[in-house]
C-alpha atoms as a PDB file:
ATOM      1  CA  UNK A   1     144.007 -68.121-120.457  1.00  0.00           C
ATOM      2  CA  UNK A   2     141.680 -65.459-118.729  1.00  0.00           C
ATOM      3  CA  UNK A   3     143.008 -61.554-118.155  1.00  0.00           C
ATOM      4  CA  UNK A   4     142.882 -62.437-114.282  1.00  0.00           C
ATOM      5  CA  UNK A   5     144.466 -66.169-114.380  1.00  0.00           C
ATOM      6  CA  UNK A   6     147.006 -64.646-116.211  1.00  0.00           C
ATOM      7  CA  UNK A   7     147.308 -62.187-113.374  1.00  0.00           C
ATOM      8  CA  UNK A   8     147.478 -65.245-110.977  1.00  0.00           C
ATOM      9  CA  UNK A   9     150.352 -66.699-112.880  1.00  0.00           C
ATOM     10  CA  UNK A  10     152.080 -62.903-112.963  1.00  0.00           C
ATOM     11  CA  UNK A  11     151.692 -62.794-109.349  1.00  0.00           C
ATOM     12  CA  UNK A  12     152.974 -66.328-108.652  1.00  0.00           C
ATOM     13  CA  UNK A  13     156.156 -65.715-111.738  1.00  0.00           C
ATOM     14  CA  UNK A  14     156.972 -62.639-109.393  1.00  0.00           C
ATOM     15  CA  UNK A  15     157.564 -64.705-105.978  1.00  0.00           C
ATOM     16  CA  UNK A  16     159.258 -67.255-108.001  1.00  0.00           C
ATOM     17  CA  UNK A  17     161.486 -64.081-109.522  1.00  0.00           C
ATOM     18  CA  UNK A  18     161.840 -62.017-106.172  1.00  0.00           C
ATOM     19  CA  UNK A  19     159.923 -62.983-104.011  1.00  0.00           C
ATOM     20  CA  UNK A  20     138.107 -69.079 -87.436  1.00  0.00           C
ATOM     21  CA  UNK A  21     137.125 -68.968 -86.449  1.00  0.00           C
ATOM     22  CA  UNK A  22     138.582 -71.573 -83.383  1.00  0.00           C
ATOM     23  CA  UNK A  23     137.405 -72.822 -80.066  1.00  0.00           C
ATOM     24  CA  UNK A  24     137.720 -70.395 -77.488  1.00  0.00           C
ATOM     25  CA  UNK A  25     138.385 -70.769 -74.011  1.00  0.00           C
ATOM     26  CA  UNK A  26     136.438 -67.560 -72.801  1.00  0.00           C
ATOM     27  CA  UNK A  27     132.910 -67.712 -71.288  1.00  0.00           C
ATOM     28  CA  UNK A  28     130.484 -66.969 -73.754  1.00  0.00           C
ATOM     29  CA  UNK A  29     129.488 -63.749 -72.886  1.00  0.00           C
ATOM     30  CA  UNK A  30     132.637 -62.536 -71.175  1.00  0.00           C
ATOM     31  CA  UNK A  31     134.648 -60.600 -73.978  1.00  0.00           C
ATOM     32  CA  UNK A  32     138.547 -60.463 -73.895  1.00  0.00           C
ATOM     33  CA  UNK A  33     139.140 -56.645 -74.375  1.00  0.00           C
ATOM     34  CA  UNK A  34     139.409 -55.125 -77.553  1.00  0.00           C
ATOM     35  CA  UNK A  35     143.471 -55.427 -78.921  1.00  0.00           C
ATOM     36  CA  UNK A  36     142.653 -52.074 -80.275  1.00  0.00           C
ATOM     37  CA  UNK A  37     146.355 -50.689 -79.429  1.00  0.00           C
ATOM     38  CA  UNK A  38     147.693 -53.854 -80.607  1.00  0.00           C
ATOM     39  CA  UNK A  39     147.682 -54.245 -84.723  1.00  0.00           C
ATOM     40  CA  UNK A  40     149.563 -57.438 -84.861  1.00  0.00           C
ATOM     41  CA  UNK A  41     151.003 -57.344 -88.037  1.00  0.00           C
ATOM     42  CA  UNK A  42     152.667 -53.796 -87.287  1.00  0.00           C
ATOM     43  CA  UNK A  43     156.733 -55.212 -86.384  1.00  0.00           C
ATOM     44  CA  UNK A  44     156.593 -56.528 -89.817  1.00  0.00           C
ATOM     45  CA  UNK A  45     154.543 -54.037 -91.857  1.00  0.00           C
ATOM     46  CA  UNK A  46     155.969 -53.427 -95.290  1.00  0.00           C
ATOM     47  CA  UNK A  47     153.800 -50.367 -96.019  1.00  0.00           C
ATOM     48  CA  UNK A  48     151.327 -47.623 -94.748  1.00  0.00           C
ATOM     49  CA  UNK A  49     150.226 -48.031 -90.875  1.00  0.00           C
ATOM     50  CA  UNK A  50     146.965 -45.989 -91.151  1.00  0.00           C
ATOM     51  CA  UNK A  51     144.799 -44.568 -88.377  1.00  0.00           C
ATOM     52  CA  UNK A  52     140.808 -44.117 -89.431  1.00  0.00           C
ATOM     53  CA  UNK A  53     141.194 -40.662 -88.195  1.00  0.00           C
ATOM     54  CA  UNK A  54     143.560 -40.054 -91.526  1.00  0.00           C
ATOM     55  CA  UNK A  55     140.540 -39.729 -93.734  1.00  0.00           C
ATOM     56  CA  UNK A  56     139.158 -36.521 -92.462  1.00  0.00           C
ATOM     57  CA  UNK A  57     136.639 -36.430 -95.643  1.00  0.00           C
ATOM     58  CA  UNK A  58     135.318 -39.831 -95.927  1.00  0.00           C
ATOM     59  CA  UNK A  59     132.433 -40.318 -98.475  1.00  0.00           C
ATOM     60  CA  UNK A  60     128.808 -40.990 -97.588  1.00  0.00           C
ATOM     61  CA  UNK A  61     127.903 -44.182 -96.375  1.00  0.00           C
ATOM     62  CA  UNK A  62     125.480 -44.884 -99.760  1.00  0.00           C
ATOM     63  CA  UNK A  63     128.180 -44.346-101.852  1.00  0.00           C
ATOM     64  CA  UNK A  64     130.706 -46.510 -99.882  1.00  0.00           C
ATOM     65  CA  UNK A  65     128.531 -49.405-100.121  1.00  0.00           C
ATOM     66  CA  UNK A  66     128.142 -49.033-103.502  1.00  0.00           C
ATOM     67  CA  UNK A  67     132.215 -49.079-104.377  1.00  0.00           C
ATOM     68  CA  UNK A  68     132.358 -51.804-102.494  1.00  0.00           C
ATOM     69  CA  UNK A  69     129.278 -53.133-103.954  1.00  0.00           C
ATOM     70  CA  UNK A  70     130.373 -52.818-107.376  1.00  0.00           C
ATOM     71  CA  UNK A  71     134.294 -54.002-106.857  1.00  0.00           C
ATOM     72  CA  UNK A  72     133.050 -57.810-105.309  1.00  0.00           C
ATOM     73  CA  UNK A  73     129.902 -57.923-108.150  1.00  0.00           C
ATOM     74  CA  UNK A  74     133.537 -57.853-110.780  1.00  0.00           C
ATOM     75  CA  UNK A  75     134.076 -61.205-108.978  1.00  0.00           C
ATOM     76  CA  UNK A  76     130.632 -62.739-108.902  1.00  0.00           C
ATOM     77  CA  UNK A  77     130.692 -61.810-105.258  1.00  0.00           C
ATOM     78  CA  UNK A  78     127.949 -60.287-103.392  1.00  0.00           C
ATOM     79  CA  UNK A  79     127.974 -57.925-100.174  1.00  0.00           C
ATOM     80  CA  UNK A  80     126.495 -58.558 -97.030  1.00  0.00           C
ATOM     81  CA  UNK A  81     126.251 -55.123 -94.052  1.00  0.00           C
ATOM     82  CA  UNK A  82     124.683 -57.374 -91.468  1.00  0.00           C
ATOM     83  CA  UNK A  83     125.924 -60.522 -90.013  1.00  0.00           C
ATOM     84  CA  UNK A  84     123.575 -63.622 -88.820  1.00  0.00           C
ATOM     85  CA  UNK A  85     126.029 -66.296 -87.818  1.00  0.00           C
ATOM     86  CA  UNK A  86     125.860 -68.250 -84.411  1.00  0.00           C
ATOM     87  CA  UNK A  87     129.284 -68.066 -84.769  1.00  0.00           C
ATOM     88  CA  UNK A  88     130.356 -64.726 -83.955  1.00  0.00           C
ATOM     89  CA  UNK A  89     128.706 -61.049 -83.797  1.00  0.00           C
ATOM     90  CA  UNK A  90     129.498 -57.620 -85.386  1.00  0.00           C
ATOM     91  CA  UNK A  91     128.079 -54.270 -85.245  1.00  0.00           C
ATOM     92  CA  UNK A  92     126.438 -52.520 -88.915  1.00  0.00           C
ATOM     93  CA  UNK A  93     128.440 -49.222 -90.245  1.00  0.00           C
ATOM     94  CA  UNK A  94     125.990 -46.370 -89.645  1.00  0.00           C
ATOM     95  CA  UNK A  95     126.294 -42.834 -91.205  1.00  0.00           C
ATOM     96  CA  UNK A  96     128.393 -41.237 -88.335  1.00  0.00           C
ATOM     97  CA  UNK A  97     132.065 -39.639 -89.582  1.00  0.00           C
ATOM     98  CA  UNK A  98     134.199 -42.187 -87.785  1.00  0.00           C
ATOM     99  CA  UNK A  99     132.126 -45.177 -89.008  1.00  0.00           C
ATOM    100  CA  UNK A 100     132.700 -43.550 -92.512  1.00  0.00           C
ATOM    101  CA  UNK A 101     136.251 -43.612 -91.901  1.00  0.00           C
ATOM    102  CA  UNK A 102     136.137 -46.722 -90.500  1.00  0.00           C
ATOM    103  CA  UNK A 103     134.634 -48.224 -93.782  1.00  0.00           C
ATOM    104  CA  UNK A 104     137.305 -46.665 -95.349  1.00  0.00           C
ATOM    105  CA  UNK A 105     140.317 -47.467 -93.908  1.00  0.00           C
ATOM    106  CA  UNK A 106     138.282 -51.408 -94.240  1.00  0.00           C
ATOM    107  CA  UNK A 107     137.509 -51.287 -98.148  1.00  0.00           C
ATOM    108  CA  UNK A 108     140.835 -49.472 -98.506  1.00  0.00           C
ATOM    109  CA  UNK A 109     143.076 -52.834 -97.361  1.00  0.00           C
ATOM    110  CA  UNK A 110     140.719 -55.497 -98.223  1.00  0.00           C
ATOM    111  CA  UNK A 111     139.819 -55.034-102.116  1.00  0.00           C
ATOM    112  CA  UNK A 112     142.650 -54.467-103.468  1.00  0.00           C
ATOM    113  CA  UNK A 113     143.225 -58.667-102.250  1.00  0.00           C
ATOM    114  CA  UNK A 114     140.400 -59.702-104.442  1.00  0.00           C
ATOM    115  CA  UNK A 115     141.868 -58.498-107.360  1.00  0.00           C
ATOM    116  CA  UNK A 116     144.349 -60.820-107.304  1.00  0.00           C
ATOM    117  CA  UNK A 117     142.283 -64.136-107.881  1.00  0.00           C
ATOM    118  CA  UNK A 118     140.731 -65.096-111.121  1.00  0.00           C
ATOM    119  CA  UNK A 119     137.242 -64.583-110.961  1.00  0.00           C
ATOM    120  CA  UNK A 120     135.925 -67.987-110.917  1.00  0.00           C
ATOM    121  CA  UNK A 121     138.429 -69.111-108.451  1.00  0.00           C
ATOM    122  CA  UNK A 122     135.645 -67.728-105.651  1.00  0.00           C
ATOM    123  CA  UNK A 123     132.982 -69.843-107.620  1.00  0.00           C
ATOM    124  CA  UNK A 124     135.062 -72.764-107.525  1.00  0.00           C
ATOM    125  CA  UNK A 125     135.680 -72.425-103.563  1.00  0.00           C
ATOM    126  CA  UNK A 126     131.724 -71.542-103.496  1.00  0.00           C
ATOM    127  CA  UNK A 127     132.119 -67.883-101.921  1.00  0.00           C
ATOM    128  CA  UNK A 128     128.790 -66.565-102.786  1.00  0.00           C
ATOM    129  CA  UNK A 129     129.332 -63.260-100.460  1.00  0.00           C
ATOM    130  CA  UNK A 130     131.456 -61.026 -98.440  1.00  0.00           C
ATOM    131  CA  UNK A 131     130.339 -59.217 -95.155  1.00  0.00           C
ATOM    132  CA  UNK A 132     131.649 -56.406 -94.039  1.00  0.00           C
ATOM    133  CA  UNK A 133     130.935 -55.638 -90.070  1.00  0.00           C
ATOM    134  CA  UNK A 134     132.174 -53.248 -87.603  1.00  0.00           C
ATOM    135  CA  UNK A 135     133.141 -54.514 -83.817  1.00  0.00           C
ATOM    136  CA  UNK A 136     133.211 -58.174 -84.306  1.00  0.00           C
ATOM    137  CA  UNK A 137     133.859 -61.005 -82.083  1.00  0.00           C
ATOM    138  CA  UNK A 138     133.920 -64.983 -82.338  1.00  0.00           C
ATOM    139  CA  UNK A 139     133.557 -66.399 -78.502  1.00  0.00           C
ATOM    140  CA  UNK A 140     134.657 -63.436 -76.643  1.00  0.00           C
ATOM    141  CA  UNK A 141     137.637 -62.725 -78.835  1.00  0.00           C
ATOM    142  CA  UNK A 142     137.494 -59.931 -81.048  1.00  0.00           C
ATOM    143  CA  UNK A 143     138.668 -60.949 -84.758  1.00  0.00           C
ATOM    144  CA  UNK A 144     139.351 -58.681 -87.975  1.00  0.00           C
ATOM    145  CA  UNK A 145     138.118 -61.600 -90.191  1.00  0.00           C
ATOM    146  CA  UNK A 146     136.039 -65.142 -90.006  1.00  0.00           C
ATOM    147  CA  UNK A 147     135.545 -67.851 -92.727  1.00  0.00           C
ATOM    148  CA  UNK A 148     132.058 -69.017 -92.594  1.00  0.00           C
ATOM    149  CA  UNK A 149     131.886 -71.925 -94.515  1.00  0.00           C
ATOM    150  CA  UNK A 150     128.384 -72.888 -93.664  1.00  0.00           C
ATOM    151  CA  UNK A 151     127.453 -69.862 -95.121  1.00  0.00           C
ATOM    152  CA  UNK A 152     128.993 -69.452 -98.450  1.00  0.00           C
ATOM    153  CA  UNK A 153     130.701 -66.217 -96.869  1.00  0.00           C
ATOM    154  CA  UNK A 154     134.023 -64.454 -95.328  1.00  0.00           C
ATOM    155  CA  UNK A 155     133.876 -61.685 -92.652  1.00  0.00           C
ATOM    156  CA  UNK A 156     136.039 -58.970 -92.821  1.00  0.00           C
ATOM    157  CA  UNK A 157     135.425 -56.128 -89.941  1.00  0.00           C
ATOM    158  CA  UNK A 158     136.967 -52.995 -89.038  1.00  0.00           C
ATOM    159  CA  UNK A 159     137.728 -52.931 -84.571  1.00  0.00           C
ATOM    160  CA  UNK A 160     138.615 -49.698 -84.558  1.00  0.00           C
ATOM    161  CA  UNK A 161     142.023 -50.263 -83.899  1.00  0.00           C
ATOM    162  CA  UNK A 162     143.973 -46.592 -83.886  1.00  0.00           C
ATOM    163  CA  UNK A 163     146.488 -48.030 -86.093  1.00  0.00           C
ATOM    164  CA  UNK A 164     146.320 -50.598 -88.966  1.00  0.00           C
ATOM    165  CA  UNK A 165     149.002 -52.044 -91.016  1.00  0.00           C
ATOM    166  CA  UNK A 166     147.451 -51.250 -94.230  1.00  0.00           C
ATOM    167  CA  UNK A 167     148.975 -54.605 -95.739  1.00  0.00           C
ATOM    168  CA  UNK A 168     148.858 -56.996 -93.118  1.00  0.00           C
ATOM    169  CA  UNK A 169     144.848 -56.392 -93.097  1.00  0.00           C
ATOM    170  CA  UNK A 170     145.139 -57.601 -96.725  1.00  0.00           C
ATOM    171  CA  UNK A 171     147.197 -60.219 -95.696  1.00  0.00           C
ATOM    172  CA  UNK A 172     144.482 -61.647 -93.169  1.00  0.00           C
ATOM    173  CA  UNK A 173     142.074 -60.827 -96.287  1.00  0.00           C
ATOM    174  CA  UNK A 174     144.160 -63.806 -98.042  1.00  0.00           C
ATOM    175  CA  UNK A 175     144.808 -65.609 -94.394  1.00  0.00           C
ATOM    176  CA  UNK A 176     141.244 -66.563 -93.816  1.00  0.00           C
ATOM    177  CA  UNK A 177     140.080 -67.262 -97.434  1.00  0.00           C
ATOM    178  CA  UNK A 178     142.705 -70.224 -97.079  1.00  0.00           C
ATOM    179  CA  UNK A 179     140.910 -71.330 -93.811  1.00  0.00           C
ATOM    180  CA  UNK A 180     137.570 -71.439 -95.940  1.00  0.00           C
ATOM    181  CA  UNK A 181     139.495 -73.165 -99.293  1.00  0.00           C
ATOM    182  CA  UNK A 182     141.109 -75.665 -96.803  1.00  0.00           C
ATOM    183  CA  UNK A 183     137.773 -76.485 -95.570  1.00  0.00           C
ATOM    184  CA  UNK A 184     135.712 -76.953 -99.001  1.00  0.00           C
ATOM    185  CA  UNK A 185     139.388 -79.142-100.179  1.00  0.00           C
ATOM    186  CA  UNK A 186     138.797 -81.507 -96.910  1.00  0.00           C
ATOM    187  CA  UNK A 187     136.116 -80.608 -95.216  1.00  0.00           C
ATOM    188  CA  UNK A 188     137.925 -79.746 -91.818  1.00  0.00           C
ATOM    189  CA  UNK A 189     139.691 -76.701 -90.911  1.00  0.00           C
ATOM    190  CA  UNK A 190     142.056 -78.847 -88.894  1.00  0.00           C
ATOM    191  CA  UNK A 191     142.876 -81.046 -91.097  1.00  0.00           C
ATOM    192  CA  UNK A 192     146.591 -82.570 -90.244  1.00  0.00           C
ATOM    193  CA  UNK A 193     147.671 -82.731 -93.697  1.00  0.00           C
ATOM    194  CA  UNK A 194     150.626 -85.868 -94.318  1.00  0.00           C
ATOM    195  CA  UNK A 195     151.693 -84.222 -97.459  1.00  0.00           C
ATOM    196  CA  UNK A 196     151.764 -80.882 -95.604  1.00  0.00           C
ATOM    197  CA  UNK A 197     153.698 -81.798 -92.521  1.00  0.00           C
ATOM    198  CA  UNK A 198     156.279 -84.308 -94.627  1.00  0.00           C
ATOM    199  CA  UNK A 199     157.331 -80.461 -95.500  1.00  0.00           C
ATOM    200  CA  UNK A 200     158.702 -79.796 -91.900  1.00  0.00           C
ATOM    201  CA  UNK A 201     161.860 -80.076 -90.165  1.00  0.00           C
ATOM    202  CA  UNK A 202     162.693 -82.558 -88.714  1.00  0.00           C
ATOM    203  CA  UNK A 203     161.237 -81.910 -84.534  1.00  0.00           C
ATOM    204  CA  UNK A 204     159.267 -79.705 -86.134  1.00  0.00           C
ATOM    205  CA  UNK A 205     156.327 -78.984 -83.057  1.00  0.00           C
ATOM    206  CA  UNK A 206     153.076 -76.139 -83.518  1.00  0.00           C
ATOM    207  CA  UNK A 207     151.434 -74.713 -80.664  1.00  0.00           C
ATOM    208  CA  UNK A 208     148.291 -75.273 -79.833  1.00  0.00           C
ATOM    209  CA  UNK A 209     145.733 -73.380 -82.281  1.00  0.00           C
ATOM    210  CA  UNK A 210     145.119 -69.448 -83.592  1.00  0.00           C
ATOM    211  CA  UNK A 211     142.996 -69.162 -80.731  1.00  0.00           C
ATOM    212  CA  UNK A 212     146.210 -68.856 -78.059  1.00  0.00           C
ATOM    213  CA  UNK A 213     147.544 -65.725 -79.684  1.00  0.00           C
ATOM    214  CA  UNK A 214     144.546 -63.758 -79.486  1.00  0.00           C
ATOM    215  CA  UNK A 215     143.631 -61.075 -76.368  1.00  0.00           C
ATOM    216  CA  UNK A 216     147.563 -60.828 -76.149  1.00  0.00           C
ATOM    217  CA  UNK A 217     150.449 -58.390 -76.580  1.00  0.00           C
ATOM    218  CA  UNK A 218     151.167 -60.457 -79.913  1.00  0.00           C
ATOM    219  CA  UNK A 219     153.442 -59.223 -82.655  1.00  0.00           C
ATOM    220  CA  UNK A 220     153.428 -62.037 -85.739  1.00  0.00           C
ATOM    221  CA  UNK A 221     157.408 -61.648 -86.386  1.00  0.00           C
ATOM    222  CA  UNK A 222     158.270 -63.161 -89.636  1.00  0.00           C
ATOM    223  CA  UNK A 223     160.422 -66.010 -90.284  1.00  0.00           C
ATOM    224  CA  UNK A 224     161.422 -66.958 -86.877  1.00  0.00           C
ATOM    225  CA  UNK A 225     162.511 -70.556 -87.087  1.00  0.00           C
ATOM    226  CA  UNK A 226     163.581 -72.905 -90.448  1.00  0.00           C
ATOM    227  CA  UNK A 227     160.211 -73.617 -92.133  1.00  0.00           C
ATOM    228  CA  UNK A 228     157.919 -71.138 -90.800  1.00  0.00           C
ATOM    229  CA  UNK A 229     157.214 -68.041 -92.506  1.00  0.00           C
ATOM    230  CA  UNK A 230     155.804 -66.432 -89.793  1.00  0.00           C
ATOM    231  CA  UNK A 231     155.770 -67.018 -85.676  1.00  0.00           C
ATOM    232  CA  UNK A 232     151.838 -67.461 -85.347  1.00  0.00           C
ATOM    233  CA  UNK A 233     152.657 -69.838 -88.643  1.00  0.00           C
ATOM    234  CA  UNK A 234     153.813 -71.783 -85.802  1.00  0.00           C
ATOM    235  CA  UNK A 235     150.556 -71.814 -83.520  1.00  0.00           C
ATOM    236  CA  UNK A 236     149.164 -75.250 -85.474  1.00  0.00           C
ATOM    237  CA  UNK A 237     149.571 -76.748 -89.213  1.00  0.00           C
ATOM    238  CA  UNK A 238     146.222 -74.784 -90.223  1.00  0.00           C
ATOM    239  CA  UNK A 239     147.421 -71.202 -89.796  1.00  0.00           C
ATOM    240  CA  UNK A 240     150.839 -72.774 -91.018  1.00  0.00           C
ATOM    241  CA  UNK A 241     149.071 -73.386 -94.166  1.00  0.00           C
ATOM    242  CA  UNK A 242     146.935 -69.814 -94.093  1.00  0.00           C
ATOM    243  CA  UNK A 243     150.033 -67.784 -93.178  1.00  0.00           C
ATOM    244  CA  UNK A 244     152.175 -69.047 -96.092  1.00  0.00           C
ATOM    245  CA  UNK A 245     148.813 -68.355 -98.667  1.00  0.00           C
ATOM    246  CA  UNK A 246     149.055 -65.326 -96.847  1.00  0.00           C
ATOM    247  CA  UNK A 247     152.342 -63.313 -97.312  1.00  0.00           C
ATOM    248  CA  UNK A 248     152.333 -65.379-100.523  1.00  0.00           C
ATOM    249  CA  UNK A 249     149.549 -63.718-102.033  1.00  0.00           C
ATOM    250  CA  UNK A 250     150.015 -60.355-100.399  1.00  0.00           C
ATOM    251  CA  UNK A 251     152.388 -57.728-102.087  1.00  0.00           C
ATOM    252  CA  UNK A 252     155.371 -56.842 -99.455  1.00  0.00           C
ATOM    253  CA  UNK A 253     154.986 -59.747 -97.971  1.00  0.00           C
ATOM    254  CA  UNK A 254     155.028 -62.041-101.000  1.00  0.00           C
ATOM    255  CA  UNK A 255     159.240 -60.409-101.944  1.00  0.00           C
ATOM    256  CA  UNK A 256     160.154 -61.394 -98.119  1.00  0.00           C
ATOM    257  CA  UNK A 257     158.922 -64.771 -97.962  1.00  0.00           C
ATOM    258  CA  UNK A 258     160.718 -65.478-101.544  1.00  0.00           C
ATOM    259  CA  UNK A 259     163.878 -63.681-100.018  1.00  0.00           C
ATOM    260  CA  UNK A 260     163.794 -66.442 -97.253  1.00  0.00           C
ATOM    261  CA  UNK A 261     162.888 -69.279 -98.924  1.00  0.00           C
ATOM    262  CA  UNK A 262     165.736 -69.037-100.905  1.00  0.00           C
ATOM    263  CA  UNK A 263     167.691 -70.283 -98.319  1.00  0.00           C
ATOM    264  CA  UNK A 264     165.523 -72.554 -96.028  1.00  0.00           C
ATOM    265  CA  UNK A 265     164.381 -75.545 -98.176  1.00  0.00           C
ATOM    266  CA  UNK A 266     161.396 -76.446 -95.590  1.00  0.00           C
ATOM    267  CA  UNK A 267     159.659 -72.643 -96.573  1.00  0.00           C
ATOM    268  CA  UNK A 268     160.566 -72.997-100.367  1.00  0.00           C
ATOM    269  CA  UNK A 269     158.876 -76.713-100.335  1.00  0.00           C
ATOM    270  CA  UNK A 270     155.654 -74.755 -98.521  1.00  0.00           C
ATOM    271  CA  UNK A 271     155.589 -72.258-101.027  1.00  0.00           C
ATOM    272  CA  UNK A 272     155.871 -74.429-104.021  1.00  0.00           C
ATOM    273  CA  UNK A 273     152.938 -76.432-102.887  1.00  0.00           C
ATOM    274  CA  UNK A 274     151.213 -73.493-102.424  1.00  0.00           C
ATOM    275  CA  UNK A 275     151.533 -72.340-105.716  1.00  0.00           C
ATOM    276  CA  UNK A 276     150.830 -75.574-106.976  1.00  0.00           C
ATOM    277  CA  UNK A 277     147.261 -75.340-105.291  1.00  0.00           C
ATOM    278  CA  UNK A 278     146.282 -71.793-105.923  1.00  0.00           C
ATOM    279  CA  UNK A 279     147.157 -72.993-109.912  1.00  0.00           C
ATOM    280  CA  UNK A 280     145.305 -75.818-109.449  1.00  0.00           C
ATOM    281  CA  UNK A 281     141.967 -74.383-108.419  1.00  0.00           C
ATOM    282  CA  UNK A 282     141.942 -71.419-111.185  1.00  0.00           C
ATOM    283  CA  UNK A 283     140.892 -73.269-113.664  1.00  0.00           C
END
């Protein structure tokens, strides 16, 4: 077994132990304003809330790109700092201070996620590259991340929020990569898995898509009903899915949804499967 499936199966042992880009509803060219005062993930942050501002020193923008450069080529993974989708647009990082910190506070949450994957689990989902975007939006709502199947590529951004749960941004690291493995393991990132839902309560209802939460007020509370890890969890059976890869995968949140689990046979059944998967594909 590799160094970093072994770190997989570490990572999984550990929870066992103790623990899209959707349809939107806004015109086109109308954006919903920025949630910039509104870091979701900060009720249930389990770490460092972090403005960009902290990092009065950043490094030069050459030599960010290059760390980041360097940490995603250790996974076969290459980086993109300009994004051509039709599905969404983002602004480059430029050499001014507060992009600097920006970039930062970005590389900061999200690398430390891809560490936790063996390497050739992002060649077996066919992630060829990661781009990394300032100011990004997906039909008038602004997003921190997009999986871009299409593409071979995830989006991670920086939105200049003042305050950023430093964890929960690694959590949506994790979150989306799900959306993209759930689409390359059945083509469709709405899939309404029978093997997935059998898992539910019974009366078990979800919302109606990611998309509702977003240009809200929204705090993503954990663990507020039998068989949902999370409350957006609850917003349809695909973030259902993401949100338990998510806090599985994440540390902080990985010890919380084990905690729980313990005692709510729907989320242990979830999480088992998960692990199942995640095991499944590293080889």
């Amino acid at each position: 077994m590799s160094p970093k499936l072994t770190s997989i199966s570490i990572l999984i042992a550990c929870a066992v132990a103790f623990t899209l880009s959707a349809c939107s509803s806004a015109p086109q060219n109308q954006l919903i304003p920025n949630p910039a005062h509104n870091d979701s993930m900060r009720t249930e942050c389990p770490g460092v809330i972090r403005t960009y501002t902290d990092l009065n020193d950043p490094d030069t923008l050459p030599n960010l790109k290059l760390r980041a450069e360097r940490a995603l080529a250790n996974h076969g993974l290459r980086v993109l700092w300009e994004l051509q989708s039709p599905h969404g647009q983002g602004l480059t990082f430029t050499e001014q201070a507060s992009d600097r910190q920006r970039l930062t506070r970005l590389l900061d949450a999200i690398l430390p996620a891809f560490t936790r994957y063996p390497s050739n689990f992002f060649q077996n989902m066919q992630v060829r590259d990661i781009v990394l975007v300032k100011d990004f939006h997906v039909g008038g709502q602004f997003r921190l991340a997009m999986p871009a199947p299409e593409s071979d590529s995830l989006v991670y951004a920086d939105n200049g929020h003042p305050q950023l749960c430093m964890a929960g941004m690694e959590m949506r690291t994790h979150h989306e990569f799900y959306h993209l493995i759930e689409h390359r393991l059945f083509k469709d990132f709405y899939f309404r898995d029978p093997a997935w839902l059998a898992l539910n309560p019974a009366e078990t209802h979800y919302g109606q898509g990611g998309a509702t939460a977003y240009g809200k007020q929204f705090q993503n509370l954990g663990h507020p009903r039998a068989g949902m890890v999370s409350l957006y969890a609850g917003y349809g059976s695909e973030e259902d899915k993401a949100e338990v890869f998510g806090w599985m995968m994440t540390p902080g949140y990985a010890e919380r949804l084990q905690d729980w689990a313990k005692q709510d046979g729907s989320l242990a059944a979830k999480l088992s499967w998960m692990q199942r998967l995640l095991m499944a594909q590293s080889h």
